[in-house]
N, C-alpha and C. Protein backbone atom coordinates (compact mmCIF):
# COMPACT_ATOMS: atom_id res chain seq x y z
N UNK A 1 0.84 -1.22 0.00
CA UNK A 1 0.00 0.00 0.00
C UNK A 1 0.87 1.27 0.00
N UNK A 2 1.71 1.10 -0.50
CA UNK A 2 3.09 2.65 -0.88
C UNK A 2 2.46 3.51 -1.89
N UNK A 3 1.67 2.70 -2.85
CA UNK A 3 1.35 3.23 -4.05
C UNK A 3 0.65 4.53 -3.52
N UNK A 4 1.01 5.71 -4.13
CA UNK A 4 0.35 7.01 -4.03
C UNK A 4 -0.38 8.01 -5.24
N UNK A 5 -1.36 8.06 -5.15
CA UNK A 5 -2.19 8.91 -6.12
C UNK A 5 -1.28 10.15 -6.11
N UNK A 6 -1.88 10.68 -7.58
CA UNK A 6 -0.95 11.97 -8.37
C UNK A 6 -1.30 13.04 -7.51
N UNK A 7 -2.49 13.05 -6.63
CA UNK A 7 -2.34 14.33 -5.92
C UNK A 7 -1.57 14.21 -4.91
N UNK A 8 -1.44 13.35 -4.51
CA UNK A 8 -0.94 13.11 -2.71
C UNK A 8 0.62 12.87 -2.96
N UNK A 9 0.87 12.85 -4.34
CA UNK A 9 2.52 12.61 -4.41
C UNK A 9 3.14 14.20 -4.99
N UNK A 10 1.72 14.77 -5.59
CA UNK A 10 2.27 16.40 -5.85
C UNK A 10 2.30 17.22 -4.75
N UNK A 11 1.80 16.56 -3.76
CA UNK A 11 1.28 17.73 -2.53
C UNK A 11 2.85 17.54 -1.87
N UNK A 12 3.16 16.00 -1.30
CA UNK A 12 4.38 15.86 -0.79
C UNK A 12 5.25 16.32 -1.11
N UNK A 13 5.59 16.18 -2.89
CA UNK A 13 6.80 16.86 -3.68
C UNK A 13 6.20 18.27 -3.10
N UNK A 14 5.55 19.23 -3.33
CA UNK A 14 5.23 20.87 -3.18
C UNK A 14 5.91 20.88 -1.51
N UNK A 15 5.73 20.16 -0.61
CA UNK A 15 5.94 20.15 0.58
C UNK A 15 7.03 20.14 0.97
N UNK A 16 7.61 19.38 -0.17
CA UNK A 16 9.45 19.01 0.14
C UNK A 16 9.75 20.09 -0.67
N UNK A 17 9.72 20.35 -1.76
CA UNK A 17 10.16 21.68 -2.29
C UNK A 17 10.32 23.24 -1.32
N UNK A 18 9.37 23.31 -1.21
CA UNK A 18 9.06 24.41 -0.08
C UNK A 18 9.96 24.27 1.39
N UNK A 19 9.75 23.58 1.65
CA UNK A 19 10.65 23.16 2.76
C UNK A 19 12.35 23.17 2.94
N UNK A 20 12.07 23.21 1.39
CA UNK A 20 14.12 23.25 1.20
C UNK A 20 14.29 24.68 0.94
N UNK A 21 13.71 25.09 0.53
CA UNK A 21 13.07 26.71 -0.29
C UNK A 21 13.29 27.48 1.02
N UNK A 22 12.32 26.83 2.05
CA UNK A 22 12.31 27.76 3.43
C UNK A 22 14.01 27.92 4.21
N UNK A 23 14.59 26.30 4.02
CA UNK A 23 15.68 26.08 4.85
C UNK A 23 16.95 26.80 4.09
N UNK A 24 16.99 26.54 3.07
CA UNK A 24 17.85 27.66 1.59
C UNK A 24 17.82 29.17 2.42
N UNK A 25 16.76 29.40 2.11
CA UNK A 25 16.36 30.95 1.95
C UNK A 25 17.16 31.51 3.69
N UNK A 26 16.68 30.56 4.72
CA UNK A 26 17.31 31.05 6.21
C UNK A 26 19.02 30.52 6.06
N UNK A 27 19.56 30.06 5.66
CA UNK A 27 21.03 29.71 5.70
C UNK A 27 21.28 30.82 4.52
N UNK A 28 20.81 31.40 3.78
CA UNK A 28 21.26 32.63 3.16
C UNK A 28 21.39 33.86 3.88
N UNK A 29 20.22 34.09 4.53
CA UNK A 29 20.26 34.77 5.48
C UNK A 29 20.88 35.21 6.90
N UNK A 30 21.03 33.99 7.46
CA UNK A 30 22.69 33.77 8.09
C UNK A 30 23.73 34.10 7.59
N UNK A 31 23.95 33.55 6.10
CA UNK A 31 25.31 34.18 5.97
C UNK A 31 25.13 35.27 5.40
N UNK A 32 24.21 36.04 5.13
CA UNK A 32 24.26 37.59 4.81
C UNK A 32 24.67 38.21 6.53
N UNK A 33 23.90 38.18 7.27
CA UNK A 33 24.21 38.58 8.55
C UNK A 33 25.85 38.85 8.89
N UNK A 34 26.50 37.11 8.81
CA UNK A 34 27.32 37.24 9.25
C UNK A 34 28.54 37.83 8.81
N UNK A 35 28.01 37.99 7.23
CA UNK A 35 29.11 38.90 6.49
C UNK A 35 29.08 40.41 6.80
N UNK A 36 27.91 40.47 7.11
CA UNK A 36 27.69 42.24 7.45
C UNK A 36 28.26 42.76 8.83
N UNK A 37 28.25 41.36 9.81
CA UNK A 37 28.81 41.80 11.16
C UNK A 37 30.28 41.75 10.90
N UNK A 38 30.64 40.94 10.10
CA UNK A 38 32.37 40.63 9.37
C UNK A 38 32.43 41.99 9.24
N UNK A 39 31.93 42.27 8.59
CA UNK A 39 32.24 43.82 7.56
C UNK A 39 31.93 45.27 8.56
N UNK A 40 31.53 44.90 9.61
CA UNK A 40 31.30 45.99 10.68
C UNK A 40 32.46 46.37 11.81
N UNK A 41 33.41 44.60 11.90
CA UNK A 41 33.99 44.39 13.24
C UNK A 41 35.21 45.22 11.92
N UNK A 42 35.50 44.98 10.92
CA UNK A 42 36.90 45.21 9.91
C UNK A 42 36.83 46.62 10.25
């Protein structure tokens, strides 16, 4: 019973997409930060 209908396997993929999207987007943001505090202490 693995087998998954086309919606419930697009919703998961949209879910995992997004989710990497969210975790991407905050580790960018970290290192913007930390370059700006870099660039404050210089």
């Amino acid at each position: 019973q693995l087998r998954l209908s086309g919606t419930e396997l697009a919703l998961s993929l949209q879910e995992l997409v997004v989710g990497n999207i969210r975790l991407y987007a905050s580790k960018i943001r970290h290192c913007n930060v930390s370059i700006r505090t870099r660039g404050i202490a210089d």
